[in-house]
Protein backbone atom coordinates (compact mmCIF):
# COMPACT_ATOMS: atom_id res chain seq x y z
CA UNK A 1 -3.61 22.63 26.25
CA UNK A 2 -3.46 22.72 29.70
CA UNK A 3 -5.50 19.76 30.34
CA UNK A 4 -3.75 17.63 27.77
CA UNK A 5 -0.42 17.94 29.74
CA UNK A 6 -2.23 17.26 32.88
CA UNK A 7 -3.38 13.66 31.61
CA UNK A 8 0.31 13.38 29.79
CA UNK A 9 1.58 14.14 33.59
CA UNK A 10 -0.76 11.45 35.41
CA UNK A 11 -0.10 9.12 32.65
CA UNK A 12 4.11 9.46 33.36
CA UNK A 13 3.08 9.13 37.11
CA UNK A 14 1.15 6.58 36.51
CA UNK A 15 4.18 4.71 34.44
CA UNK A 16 6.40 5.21 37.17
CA UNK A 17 4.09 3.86 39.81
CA UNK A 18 3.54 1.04 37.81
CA UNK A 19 7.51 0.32 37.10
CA UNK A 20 8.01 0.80 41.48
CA UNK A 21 5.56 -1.90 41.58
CA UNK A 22 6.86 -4.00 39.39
CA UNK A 23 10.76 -3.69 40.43
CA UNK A 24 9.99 -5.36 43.93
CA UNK A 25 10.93 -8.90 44.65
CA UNK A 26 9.25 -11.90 45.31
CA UNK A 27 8.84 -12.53 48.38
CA UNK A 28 8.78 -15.78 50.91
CA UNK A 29 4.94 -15.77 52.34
CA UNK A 30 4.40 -19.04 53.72
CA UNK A 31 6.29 -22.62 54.53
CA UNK A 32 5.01 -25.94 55.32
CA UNK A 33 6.71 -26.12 58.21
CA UNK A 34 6.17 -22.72 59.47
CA UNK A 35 9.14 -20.53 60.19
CA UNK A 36 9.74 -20.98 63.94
CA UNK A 37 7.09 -24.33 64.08
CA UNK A 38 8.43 -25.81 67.80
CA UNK A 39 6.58 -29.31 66.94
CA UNK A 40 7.60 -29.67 63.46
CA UNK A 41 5.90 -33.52 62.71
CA UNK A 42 8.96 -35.68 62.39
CA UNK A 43 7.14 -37.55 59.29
CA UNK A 44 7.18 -34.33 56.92
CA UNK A 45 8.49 -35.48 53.96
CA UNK A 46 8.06 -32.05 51.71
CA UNK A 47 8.30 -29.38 52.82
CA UNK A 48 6.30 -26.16 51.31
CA UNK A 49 7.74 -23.00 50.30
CA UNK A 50 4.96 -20.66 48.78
CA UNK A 51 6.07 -16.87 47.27
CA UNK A 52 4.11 -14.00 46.86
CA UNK A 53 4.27 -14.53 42.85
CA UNK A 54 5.02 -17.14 39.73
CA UNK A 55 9.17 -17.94 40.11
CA UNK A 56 11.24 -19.29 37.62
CA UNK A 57 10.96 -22.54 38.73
CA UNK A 58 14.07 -23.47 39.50
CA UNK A 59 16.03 -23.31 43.42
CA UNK A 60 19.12 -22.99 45.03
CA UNK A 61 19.13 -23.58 48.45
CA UNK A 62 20.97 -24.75 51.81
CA UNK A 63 20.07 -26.79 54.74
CA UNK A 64 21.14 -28.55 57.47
CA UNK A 65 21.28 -30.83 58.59
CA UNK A 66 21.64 -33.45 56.12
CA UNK A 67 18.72 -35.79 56.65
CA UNK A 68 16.53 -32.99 54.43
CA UNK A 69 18.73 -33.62 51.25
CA UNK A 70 16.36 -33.83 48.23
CA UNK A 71 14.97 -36.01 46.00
CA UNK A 72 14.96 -34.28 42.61
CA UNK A 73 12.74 -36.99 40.80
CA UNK A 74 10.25 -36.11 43.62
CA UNK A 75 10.64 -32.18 44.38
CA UNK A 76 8.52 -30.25 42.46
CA UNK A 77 6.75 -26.73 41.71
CA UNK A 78 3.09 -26.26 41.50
CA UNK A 79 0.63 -25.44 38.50
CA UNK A 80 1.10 -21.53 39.27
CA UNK A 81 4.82 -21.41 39.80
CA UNK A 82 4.29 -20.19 43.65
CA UNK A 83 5.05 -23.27 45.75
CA UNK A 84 7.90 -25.48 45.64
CA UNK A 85 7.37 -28.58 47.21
CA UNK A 86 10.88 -29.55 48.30
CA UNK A 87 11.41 -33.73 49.06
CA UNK A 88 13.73 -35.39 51.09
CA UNK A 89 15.28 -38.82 50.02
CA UNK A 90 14.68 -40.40 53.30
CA UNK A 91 11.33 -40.19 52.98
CA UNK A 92 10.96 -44.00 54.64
CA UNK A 93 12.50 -42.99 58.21
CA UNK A 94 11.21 -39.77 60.81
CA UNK A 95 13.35 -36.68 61.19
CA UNK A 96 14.79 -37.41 64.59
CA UNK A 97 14.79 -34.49 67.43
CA UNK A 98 16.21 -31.66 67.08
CA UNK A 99 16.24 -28.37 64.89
CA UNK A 100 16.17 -27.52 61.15
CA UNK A 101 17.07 -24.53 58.85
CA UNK A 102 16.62 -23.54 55.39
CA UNK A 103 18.62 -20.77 53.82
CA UNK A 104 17.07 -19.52 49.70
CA UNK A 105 19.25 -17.70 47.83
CA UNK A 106 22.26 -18.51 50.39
CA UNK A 107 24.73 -15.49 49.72
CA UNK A 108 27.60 -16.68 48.17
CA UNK A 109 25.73 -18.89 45.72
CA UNK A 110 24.15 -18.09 42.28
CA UNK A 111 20.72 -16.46 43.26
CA UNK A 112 17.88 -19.33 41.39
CA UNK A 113 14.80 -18.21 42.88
CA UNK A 114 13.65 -15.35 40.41
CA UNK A 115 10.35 -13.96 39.71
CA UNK A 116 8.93 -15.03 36.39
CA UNK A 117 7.76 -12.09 35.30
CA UNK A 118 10.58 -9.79 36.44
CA UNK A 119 13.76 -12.08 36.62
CA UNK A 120 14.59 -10.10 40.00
CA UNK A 121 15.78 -12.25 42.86
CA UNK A 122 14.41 -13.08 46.16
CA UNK A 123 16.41 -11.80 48.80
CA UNK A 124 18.39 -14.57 50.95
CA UNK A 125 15.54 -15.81 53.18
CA UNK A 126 16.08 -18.45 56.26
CA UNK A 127 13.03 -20.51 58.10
CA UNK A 128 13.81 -23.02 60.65
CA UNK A 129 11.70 -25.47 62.81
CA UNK A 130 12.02 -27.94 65.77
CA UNK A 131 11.12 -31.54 65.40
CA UNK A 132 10.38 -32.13 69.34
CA UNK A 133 9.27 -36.31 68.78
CA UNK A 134 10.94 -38.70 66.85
CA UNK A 135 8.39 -40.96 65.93
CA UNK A 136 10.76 -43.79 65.99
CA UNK A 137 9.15 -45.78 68.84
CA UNK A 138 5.92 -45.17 67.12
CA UNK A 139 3.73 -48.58 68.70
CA UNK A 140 0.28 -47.00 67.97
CA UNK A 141 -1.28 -48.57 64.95
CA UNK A 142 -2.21 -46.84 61.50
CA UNK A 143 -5.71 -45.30 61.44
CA UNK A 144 -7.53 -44.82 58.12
CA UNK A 145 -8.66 -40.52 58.14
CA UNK A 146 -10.59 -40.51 55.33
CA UNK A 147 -11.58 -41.90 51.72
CA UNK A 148 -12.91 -41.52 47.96
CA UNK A 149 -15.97 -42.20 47.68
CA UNK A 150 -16.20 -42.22 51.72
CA UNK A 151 -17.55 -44.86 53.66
CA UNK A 152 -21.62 -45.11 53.37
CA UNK A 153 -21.25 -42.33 50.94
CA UNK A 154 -24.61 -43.39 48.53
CA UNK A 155 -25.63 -42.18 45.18
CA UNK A 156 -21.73 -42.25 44.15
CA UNK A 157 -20.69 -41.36 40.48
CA UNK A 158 -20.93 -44.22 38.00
CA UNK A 159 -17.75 -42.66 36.38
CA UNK A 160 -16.31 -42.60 39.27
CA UNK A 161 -12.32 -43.96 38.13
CA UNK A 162 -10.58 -44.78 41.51
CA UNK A 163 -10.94 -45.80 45.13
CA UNK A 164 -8.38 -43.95 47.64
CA UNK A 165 -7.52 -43.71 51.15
CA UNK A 166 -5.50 -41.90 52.97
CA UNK A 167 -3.72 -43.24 56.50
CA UNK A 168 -2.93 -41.35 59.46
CA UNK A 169 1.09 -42.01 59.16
CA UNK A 170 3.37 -43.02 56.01
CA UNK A 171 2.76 -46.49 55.27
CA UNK A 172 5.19 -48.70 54.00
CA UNK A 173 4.48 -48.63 50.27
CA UNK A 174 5.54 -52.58 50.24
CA UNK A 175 3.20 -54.10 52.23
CA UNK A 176 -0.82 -54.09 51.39
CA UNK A 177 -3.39 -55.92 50.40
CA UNK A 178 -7.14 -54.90 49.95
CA UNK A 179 -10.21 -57.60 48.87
CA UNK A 180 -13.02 -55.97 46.93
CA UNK A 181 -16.69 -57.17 46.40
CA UNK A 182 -16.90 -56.55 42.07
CA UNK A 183 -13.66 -57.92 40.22
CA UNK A 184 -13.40 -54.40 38.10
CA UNK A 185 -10.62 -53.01 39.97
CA UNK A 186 -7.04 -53.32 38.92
CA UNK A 187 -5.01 -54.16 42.26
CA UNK A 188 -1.71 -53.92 39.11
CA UNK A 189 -2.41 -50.28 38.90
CA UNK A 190 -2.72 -49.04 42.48
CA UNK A 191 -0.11 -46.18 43.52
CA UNK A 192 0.86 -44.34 46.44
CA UNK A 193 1.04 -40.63 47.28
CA UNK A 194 5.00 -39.17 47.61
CA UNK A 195 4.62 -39.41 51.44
CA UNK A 196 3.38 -42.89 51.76
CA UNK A 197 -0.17 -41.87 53.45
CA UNK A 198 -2.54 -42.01 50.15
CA UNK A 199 -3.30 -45.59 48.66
CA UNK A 200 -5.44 -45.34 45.27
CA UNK A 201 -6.67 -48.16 43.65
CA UNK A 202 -7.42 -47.94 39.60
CA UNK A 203 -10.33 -49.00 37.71
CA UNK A 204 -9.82 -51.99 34.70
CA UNK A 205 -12.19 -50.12 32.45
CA UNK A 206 -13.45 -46.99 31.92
CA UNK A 207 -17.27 -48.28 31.71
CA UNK A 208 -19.45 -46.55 34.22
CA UNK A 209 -19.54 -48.42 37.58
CA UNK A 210 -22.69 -51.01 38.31
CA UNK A 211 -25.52 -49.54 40.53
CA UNK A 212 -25.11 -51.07 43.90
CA UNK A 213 -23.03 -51.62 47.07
CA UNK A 214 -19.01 -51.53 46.70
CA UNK A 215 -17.23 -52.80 49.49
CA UNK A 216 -13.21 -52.71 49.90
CA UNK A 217 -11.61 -55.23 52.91
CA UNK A 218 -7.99 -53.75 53.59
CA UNK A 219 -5.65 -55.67 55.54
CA UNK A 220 -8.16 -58.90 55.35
CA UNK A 221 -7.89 -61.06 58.52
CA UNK A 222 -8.06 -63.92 56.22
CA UNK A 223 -4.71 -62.70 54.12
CA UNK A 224 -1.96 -61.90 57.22
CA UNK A 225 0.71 -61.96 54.74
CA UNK A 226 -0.04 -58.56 52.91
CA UNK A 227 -1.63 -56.68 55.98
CA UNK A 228 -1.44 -52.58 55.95
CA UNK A 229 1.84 -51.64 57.86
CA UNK A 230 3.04 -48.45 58.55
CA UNK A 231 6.57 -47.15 57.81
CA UNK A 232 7.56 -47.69 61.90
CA UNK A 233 6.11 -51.31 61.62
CA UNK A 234 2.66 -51.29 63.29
CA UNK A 235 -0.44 -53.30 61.06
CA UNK A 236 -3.54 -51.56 60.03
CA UNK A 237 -6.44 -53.37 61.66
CA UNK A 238 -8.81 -54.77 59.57
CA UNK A 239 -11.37 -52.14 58.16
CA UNK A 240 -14.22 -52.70 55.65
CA UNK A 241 -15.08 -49.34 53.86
CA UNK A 242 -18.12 -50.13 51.43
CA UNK A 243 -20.58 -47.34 49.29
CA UNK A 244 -23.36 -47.40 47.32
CA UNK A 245 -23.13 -46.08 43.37
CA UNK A 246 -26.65 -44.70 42.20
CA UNK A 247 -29.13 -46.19 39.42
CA UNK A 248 -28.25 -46.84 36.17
CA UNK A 249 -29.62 -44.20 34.75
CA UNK A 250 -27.16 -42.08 35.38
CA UNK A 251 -24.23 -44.47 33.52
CA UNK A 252 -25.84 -43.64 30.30
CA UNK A 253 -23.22 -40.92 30.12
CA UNK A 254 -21.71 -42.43 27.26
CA UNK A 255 -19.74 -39.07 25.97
CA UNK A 256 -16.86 -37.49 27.41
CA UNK A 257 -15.44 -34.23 27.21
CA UNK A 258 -12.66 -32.53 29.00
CA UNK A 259 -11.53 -29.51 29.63
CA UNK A 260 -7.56 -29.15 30.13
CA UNK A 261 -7.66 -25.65 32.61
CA UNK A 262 -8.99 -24.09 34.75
CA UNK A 263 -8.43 -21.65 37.61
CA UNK A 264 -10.60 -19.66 40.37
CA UNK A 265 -9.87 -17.35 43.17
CA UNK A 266 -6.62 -15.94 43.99
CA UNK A 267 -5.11 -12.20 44.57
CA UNK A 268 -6.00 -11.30 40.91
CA UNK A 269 -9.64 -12.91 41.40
CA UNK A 270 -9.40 -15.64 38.51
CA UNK A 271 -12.65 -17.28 37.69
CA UNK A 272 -13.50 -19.75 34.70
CA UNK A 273 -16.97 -20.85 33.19
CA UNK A 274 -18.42 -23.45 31.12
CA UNK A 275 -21.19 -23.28 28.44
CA UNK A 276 -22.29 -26.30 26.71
CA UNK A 277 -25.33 -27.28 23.76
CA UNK A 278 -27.27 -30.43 23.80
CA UNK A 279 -26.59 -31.05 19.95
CA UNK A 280 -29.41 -33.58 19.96
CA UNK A 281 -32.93 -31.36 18.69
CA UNK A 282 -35.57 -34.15 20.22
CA UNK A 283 -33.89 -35.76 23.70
CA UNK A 284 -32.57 -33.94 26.53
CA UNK A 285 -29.30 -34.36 27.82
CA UNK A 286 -28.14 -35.16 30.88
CA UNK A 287 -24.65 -34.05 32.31
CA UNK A 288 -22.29 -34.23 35.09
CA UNK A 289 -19.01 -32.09 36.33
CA UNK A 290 -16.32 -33.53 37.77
CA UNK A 291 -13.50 -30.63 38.72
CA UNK A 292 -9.50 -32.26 39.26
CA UNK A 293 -7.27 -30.01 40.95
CA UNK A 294 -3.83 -30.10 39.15
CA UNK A 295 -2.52 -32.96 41.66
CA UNK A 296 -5.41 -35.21 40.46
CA UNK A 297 -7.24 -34.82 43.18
CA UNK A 298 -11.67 -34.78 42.89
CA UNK A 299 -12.76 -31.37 44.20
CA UNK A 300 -16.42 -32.03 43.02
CA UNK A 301 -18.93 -34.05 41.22
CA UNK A 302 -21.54 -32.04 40.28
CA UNK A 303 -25.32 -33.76 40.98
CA UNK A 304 -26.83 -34.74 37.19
CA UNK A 305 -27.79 -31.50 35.60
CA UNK A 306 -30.41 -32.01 33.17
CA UNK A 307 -30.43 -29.93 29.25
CA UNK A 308 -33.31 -29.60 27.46
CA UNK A 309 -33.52 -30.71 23.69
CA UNK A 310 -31.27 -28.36 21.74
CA UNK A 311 -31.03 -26.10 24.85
CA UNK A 312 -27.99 -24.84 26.80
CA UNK A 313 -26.59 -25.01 29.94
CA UNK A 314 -23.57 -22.73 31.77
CA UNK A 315 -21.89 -22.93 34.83
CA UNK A 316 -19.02 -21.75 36.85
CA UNK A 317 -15.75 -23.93 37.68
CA UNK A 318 -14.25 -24.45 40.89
CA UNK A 319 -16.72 -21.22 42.06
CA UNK A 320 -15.05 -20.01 46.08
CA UNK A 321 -12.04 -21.82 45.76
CA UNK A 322 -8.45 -20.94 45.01
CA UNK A 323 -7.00 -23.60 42.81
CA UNK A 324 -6.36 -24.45 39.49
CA UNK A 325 -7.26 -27.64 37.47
CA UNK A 326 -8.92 -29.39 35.16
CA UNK A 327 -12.43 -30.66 34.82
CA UNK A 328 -14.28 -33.39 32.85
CA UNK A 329 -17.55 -33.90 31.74
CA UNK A 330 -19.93 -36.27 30.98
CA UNK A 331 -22.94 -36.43 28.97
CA UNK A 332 -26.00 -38.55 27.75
CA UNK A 333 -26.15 -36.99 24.24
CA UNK A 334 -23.40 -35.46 21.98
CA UNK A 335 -22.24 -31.42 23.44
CA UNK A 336 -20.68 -28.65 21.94
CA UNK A 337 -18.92 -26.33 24.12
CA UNK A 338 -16.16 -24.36 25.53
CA UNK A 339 -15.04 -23.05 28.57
CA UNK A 340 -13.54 -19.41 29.22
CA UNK A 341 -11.08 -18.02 32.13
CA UNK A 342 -10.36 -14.31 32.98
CA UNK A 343 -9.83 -12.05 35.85
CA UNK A 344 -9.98 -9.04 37.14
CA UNK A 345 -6.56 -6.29 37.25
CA UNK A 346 -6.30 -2.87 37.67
CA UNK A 347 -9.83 -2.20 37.06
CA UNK A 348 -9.87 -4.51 33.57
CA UNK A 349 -11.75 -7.57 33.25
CA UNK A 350 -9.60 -10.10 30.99
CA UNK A 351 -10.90 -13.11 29.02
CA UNK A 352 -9.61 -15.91 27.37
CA UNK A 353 -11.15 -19.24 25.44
CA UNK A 354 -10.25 -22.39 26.53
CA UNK A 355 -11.16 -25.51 24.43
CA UNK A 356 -14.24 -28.35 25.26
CA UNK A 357 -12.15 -31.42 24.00
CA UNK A 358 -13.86 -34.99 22.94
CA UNK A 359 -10.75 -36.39 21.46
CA UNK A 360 -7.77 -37.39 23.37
CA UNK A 361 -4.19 -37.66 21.77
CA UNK A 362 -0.30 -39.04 21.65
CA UNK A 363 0.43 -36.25 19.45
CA UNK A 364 -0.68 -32.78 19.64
CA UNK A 365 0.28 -28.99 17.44
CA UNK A 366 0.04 -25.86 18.85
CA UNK A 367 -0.05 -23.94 15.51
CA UNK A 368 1.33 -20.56 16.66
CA UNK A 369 2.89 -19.73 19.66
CA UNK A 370 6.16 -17.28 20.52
CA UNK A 371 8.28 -16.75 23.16
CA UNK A 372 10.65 -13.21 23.60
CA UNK A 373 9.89 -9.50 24.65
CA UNK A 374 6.64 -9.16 22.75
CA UNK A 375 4.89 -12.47 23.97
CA UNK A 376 4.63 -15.45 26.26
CA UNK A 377 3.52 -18.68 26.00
CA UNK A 378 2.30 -21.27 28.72
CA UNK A 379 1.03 -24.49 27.39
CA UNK A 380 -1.54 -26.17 29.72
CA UNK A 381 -1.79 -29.95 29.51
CA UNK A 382 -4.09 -32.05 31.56
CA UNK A 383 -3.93 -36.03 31.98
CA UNK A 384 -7.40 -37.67 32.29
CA UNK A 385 -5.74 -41.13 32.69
CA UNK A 386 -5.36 -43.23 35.86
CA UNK A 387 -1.58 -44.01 34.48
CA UNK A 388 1.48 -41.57 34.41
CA UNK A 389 2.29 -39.58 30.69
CA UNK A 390 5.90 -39.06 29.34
CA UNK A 391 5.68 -35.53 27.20
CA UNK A 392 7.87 -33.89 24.80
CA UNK A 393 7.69 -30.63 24.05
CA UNK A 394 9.14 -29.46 20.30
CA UNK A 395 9.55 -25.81 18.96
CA UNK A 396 9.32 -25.68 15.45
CA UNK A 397 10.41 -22.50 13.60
CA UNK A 398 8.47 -21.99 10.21
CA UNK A 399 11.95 -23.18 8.70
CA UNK A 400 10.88 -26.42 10.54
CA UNK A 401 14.28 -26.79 12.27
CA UNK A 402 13.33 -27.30 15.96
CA UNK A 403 14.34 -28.18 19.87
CA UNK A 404 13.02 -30.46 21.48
CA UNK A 405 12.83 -30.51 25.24
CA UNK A 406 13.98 -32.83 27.86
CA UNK A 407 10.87 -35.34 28.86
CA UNK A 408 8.16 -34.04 30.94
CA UNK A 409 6.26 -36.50 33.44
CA UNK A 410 2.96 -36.17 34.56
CA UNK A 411 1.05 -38.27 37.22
CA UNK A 412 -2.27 -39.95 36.86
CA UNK A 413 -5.41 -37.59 36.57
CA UNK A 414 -2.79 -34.52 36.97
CA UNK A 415 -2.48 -31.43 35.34
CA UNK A 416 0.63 -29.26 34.61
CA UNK A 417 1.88 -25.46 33.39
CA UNK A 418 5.01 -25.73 31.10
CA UNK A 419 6.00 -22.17 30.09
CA UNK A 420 8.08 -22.25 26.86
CA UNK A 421 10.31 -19.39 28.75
CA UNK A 422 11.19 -22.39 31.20
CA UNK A 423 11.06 -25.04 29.18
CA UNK A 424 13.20 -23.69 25.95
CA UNK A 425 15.85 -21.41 28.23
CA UNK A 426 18.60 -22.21 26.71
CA UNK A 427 16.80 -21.34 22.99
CA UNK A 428 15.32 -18.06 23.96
CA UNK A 429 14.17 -15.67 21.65
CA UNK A 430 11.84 -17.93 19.95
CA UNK A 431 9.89 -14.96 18.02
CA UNK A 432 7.44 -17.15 16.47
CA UNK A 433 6.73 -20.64 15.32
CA UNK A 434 4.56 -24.10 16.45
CA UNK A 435 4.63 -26.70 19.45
CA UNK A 436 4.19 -29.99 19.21
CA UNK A 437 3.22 -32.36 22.15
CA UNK A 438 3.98 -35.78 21.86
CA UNK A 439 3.45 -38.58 24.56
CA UNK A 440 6.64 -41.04 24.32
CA UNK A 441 5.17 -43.07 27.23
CA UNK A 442 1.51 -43.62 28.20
CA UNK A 443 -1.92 -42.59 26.91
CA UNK A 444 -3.69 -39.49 24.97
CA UNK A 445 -3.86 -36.33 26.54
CA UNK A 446 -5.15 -32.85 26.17
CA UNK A 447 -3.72 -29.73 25.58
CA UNK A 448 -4.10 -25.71 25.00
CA UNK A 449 -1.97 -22.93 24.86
CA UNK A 450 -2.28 -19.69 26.70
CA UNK A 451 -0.98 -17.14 24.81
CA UNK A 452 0.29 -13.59 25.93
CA UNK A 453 0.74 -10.40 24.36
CA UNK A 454 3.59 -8.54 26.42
CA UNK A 455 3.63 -5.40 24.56
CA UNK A 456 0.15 -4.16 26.02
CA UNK A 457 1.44 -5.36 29.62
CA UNK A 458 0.52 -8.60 29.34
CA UNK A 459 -2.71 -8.12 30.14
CA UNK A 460 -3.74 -9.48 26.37
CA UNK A 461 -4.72 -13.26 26.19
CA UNK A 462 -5.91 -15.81 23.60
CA UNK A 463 -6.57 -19.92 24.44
CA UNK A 464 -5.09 -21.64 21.33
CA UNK A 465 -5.87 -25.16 20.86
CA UNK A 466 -3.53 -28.05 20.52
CA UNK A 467 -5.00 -30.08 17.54
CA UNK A 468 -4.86 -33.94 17.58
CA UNK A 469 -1.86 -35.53 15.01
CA UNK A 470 -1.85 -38.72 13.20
CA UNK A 471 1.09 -40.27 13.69
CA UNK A 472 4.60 -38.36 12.02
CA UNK A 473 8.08 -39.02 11.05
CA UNK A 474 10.93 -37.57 13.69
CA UNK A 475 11.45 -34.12 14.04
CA UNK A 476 15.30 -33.27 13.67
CA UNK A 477 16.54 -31.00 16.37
CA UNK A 478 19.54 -28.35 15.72
């Protein structure tokens, strides 16, 4: 008898520990400035406020002076709900000298940064910085820092889907012009990065790239009329940036596959795997990895992995990084696969499925999902496509009345986290029901849902798939 009350005690102590921890408040850990930065770059555009958890994703904050008034098309949270990244609207012209100050949670105004997972507010937090150089009289001109693929870079990816560089200054978004040596580039689709310094030019096709030498000519001697120029007015120099893509062999990787999300590293030590088959029983496969973090950036291309006929292969995602993503894969012969995420908490290791898609879609169902005290739902959606995706989201109860959300954008090869306790606030409980995903502007995406229970501490998960929809009449909201 004794001993049962002694494990009924440490269990109650145990509770209350675990309540303590949980009542504390988020916490500011990091900016972009720093708090106190003396030499602040008068070119930062958005600035980076990272917390010590997930947040609500929403803000309220104050600043002067007013030259860092935002740009809400343009400011914007990040896959994991820790950093906002906060966008001025005169993003075109340097912060001139002097000294800055942000103020979250201002008292006096209705407290918007919350902890997801707790609802309890940060405290009213203030970072400031000192822009020391203007930039204005900037004469120096524009170098290029780096680029994808990078210059004499050999044996580059057939699949490889864009050419980018990235400038030493904002550019002026207006004025380019860049020659290339095979006409399989689409000069229509090229985009710029929010702070004018990335350029990224789009394939026409999705065919694997020809084996050979690619050479790009920005700011051609031969064109003066569309030269480079950087947002104070100063001309890139002409600059030739050429690679070499390797042998043909390895464009015979004529399948496709993608997988919508991943995530590695981090304080809870997140980690996510992949194990595909060769479904063909006589050839071997061939294979290659290419990881996206959730701003569409490449992390890696793996080297050409080889699979034996009907054998297997498995490997780790994003392994020694923190970030989260999305990955694709290509193959030589048809796959079967999936990938998995978990993590490690409190001495528990926790495990989820996440789907190995082939088929991309304008209209996707989540066929269960539910969103209240007992579970929580975050639908992962990744965009393998070199043009921006419009997204509704619509909860359907098993009535099949519904709400449908306001439209979701998402950027070329990007990746996004919409939790249904974010995007359905104003409908909340939603004890149990369906999503569907629909893409009112742009290509087929992917989708999964990650699905929460909350009454074991929400340390329960299951990957639900979002299956691919033919075409539907209009769901009527209420």
């Amino acid at each position: 008898m004794k001993i049962k009350r002694l494990i009924m005690l440490l269990l109650f102590l145990s509770l209350i520990a675990l309540n303590a921890w949980s009542a504390n408040p988020p916490q500011l850990i990091s900016s972009i400035p720093a708090d106190g930065h003396l030499t602040a770059d008068p070119w930062t555009i958005c600035v980076e406020f990272t917390f010590s958890e997930p947040m609500n994703e929403s803000f309220m904050l104050r600043f002067s002076p007013d030259y860092l008034r935002d740009d809400h098309d343009l400011s914007s949270w990040s896959a994991d709900g820790r950093t906002l990244h906060y966008c001025r609207s005169s993003r075109s012209d340097p912060l001139p000298v002097g000294s800055y100050w942000f103020k979250l949670n201002p008292a006096g105004y209705d407290a918007k940064f919350k902890a997801a997972a707790t609802q309890i507010a940060l405290p009213e937090t203030t970072i400031s910085f000192t822009v020391t150089a203007d930039g204005s009289n900037d004469v120096a001109a524009p170098q290029i820092i780096s680029s994808i693929p990078a210059h004499s870079t050999v044996d580059v990816n057939p699949a490889t889907s864009y050419f980018e560089v990235t400038f030493s200054e904002p550019m002026d978004t207006d004025h380019w012009n860049v020659y290339y040596s095979m006409n399989i580039w689409d000069s229509s689709a090229a985009s710029w990065s929010v702070d004018g310094r990335t350029f990224r030019l789009f394939r026409t096709t999705s065919t694997p790239l020809p084996a050979g030498n690619h050479c790009f000519d920005l700011s051609p001697a031969y064109d003066p009329a569309q030269y480079f120029i950087s947002a104070a007015g100063t001309k890139l120099a002409e600059t030739t940036i050429c690679f070499t893509v390797g042998s043909s062999s390895q464009a015979d990787l004529i399948h496709t596959y993608y997988i919508p999300y991943f995530t590695s590293g981090g304080v809870y030590n997140y980690w996510s795997g992949l194990g595909v088959s060769n479904n063909n029983e006589l050839n071997s496969a061939t294979i290659q990895i290419t990881t996206y973090n959730s701003n569409g950036t490449i992390l890696s291309t793996s080297a050409s992995e080889p699979i034996a006929a009907n054998g297997q292969f498995s490997s780790v995602l994003a392994g020694g990084q923190t970030t989260t993503g999305w990955a694709k894969i290509g193959s030589s012969e048809e796959l079967s696969g999936l990938s998995f995420m978990g993590f490690g908490f409190m001495g528990s290791n926790i495990m989820a499925d996440v789907p190995f898609i082939s088929e991309l879609s304008t209209a996707l169902m989540i066929p269960h999902v539910a969103q209240d005290g007992s579970w929580d739902t975050n639908v992962q959606v990744c965009n393998p496509n070199n043009t921006p995706v419009v997204i509704t989201l619509t909860f359907i109860f098993p009535t099949g009345q519904a709400h449908i959300s306001a439209p979701q954008s998402l950027g070329a090869y990007c990746s996004a986290t919409y939790p249904l306790s974010t995007i359905f606030t104003n409908y909340l409980p939603l004890p149990r029901g369906k999503v569907k995903l629909t893409v009112t502007q742009g290509d087929g995406i992917c989708a999964f849902a990650l699905y929460k229970n909350l009454k074991t501490g929400g340390h329960c998960f299951a990957g639900i798939s979002a299956d691919p929809l033919l075409p539907s009449g209009p769901i009527h909201p209420f």
